[in-house]
Protein backbone atom coordinates (compact mmCIF):
# COMPACT_ATOMS: atom_id res chain seq x y z
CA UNK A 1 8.18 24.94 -2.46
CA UNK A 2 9.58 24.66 -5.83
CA UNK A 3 7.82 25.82 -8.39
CA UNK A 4 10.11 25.67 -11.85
CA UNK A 5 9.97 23.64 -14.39
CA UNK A 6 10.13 19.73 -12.87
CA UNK A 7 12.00 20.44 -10.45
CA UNK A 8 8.97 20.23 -8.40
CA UNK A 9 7.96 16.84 -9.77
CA UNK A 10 11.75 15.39 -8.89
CA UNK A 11 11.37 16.49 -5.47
CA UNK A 12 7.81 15.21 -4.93
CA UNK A 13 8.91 11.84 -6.05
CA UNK A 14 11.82 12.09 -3.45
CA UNK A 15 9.49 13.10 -0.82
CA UNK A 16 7.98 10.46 -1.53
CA UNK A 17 10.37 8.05 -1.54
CA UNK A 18 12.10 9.37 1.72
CA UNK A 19 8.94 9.18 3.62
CA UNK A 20 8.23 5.83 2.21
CA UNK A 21 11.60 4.82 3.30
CA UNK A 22 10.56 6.29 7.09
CA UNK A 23 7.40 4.39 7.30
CA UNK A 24 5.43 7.57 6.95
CA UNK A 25 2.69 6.61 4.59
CA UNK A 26 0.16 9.17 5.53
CA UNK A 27 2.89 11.83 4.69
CA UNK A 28 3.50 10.16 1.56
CA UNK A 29 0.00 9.69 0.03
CA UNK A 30 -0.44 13.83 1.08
CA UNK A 31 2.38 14.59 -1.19
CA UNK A 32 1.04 12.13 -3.78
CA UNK A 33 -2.26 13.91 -4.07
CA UNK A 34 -0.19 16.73 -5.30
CA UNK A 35 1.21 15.00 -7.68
CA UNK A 36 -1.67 13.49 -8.86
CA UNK A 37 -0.02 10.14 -11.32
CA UNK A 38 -1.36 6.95 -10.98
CA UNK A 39 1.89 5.43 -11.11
CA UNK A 40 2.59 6.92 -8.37
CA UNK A 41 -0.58 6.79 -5.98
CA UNK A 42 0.15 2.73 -6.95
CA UNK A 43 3.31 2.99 -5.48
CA UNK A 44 2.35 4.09 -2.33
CA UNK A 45 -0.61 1.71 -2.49
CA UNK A 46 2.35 -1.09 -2.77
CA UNK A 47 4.53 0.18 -0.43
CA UNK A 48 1.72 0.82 2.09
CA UNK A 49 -0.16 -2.45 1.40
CA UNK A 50 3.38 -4.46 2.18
CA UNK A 51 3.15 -2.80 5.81
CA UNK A 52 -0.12 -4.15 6.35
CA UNK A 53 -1.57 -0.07 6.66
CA UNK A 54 -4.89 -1.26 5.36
CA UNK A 55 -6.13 2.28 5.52
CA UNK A 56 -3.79 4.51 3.20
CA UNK A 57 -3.72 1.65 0.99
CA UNK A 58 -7.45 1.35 0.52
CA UNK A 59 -7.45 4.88 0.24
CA UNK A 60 -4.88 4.87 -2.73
CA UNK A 61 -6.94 1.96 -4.39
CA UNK A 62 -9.93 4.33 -3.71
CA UNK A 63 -8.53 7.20 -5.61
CA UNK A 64 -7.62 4.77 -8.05
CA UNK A 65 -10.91 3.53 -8.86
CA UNK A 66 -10.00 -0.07 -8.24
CA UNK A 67 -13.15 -1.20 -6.44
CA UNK A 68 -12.02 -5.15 -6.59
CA UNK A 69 -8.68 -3.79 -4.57
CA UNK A 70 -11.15 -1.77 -2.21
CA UNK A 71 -13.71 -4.93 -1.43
CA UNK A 72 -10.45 -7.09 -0.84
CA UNK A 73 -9.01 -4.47 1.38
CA UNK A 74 -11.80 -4.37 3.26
CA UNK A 75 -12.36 -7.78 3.84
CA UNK A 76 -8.91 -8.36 4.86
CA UNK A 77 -8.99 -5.58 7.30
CA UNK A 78 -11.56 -7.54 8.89
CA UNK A 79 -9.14 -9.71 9.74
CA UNK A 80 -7.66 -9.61 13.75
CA UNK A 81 -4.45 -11.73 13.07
CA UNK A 82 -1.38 -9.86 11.37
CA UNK A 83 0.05 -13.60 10.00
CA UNK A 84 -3.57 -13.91 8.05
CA UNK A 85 -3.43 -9.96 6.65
CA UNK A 86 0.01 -10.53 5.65
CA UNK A 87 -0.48 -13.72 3.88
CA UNK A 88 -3.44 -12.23 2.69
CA UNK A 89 -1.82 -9.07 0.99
CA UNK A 90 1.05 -11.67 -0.34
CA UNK A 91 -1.81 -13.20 -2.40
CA UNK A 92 -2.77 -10.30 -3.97
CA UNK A 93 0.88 -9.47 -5.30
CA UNK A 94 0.93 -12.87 -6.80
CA UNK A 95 3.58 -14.74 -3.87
CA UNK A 96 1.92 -17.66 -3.72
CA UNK A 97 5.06 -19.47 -1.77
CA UNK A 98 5.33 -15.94 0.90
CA UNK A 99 1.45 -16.36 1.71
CA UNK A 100 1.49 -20.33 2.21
CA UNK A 101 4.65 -19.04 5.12
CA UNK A 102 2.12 -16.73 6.55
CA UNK A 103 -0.69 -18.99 6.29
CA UNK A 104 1.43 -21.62 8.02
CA UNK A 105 2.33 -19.98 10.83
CA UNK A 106 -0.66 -18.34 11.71
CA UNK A 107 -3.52 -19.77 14.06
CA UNK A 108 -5.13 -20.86 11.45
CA UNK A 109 -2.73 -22.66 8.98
CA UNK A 110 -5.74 -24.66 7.47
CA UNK A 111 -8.60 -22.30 7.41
């Protein structure tokens, strides 16, 4: 553990990173708590939310306070199909043209 000056902060944010990078969003949002910046709890939010793991994400938009994040979460979790979640979580970052792919080739490319 480093403890001078921000030399703890730099590594935190390249723990981060690295176990972003590995797919280990759990670990991630553990050393985020630490860290305790919004900016950063929202980019672990992103990065988890991209790879559809509904369940650190919601608990970053918890932390965050962002209850409208947290009710579409949910409701998207409720969701059995990964093609619908993903096209889904495409919406919600604005990528209109990504979640009409999704959408498309899911089973249900109307509904």
């Amino acid at each position: 553990a480093e403890a001078s000056g921000g030399g703890g902060a730099d590594a935190a944010a390249e723990a981060i990173d690295q176990n972003l990078a590995l797919g280990r969003y759990e670990e991630a949002l553990r050393v985020a708590e630490g860290v305790d910046s919004p900016a950063v709890f929202t980019k672990v939010g992103h990065a988890a939310l991209r790879a559809l793991e509904l369940g650190v994400a919601t608990r970053v938009y918890r932390r965050l306070g962002d209850v409208a994040m947290v009710l579409s979460l949910s409701n998207i979790s409720a969701l059995e199909e990964s093609k619908l979640m993903a096209a889904h979580v495409a919406m919600s970052f604005g990528e209109f043209d990504r979640a009409q792919e999704f959408f498309l080739a899911s089973s249900q490319p109307l509904g």
